[in-house]
Protein backbone atom coordinates (compact mmCIF):
# COMPACT_ATOMS: atom_id res chain seq x y z
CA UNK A 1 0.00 0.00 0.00
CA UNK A 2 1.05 3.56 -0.98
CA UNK A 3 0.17 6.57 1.67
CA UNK A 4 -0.62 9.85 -0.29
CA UNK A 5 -1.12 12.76 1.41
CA UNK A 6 -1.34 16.74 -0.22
CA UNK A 7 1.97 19.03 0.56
CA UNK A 8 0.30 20.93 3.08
CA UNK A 9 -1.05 18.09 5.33
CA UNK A 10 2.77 17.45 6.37
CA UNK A 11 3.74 19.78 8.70
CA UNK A 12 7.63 20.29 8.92
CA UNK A 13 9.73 21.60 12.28
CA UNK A 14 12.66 21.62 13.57
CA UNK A 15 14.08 17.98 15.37
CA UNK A 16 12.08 17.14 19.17
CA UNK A 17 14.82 15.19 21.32
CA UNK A 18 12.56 13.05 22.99
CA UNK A 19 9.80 13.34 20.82
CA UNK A 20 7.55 10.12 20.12
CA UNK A 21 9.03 8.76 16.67
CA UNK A 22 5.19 6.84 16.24
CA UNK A 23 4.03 10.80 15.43
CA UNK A 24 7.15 12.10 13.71
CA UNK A 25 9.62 11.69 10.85
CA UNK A 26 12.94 12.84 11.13
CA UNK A 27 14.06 14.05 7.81
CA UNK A 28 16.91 16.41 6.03
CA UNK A 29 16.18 19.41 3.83
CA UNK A 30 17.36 18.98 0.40
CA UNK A 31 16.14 21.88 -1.41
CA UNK A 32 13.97 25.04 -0.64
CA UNK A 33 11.88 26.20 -3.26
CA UNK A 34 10.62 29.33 -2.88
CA UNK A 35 7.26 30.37 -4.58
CA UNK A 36 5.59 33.55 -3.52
CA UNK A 37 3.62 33.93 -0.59
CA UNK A 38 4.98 29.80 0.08
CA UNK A 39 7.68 27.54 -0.51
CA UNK A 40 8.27 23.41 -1.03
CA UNK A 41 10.41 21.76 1.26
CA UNK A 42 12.11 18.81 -0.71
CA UNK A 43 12.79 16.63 1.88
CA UNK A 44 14.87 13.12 2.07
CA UNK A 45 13.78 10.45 5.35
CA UNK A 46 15.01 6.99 5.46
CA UNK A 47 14.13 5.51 2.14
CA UNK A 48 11.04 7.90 0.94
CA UNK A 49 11.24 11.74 -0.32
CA UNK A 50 8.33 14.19 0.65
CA UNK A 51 7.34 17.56 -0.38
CA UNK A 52 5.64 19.60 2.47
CA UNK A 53 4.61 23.44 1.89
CA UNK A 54 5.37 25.93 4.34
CA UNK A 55 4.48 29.93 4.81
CA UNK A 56 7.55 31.40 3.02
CA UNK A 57 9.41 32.73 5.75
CA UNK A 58 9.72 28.97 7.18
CA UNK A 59 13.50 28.93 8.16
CA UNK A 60 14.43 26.10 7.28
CA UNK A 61 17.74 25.69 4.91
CA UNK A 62 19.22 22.56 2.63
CA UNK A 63 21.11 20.06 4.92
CA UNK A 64 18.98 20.74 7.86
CA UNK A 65 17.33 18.34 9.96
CA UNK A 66 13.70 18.60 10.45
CA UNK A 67 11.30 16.49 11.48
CA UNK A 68 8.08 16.01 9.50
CA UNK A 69 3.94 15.19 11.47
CA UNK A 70 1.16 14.33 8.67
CA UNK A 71 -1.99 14.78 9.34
CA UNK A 72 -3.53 11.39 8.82
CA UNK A 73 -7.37 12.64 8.60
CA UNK A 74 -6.53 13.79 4.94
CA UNK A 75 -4.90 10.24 3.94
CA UNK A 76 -5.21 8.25 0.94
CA UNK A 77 -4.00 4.85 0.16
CA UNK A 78 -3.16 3.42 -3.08
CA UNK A 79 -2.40 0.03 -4.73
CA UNK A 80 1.46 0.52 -5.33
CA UNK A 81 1.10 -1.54 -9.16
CA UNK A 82 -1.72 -0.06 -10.35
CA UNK A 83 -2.02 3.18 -8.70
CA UNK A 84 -6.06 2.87 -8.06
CA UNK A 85 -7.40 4.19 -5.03
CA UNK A 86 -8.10 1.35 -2.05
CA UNK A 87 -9.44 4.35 0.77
């Protein structure tokens, strides 16, 4: 199964020692792209890249470390050979 979720259900901050890694992704800022009154975060985690939008004075910078929440109400799944829509 294949978890899509829209740019701006993934919030992005900066790492939470401690925090609970069941609600959080640690991730590392590979490129900022800046477009207007936002900007795409192109972010690398583990084995998966994401794209989260953020207001575009968000600080972060490439090579940071960040970690990434998704808001799970707003969550699709999808067959990963065909691409059809299972929820």
């Amino acid at each position: 199964m294949t978890l899509g979720l829209r740019p701006e259900h993934i919030t992005c901050g900066p790492l939470q020692p401690g925090g609970s890694p069941a609600r959080a992704l640690q991730t590392v800022v590979e490129l900022v792209q800046p477009m207007g009154a936002e900007s795409y975060l192109h972010l690398a985690g583990h084995t998966r890249s994401f794209v989260a939008r953020v207001a575009a004075n968000h600080p972060a910078i490439p090579k940071e470390q960040v970690s990434l929440s998704f808001d799970l109400r707003h969550a699709l799944f999808f067959d990963p050979a065909s691409g059809t829509t299972i929820v």
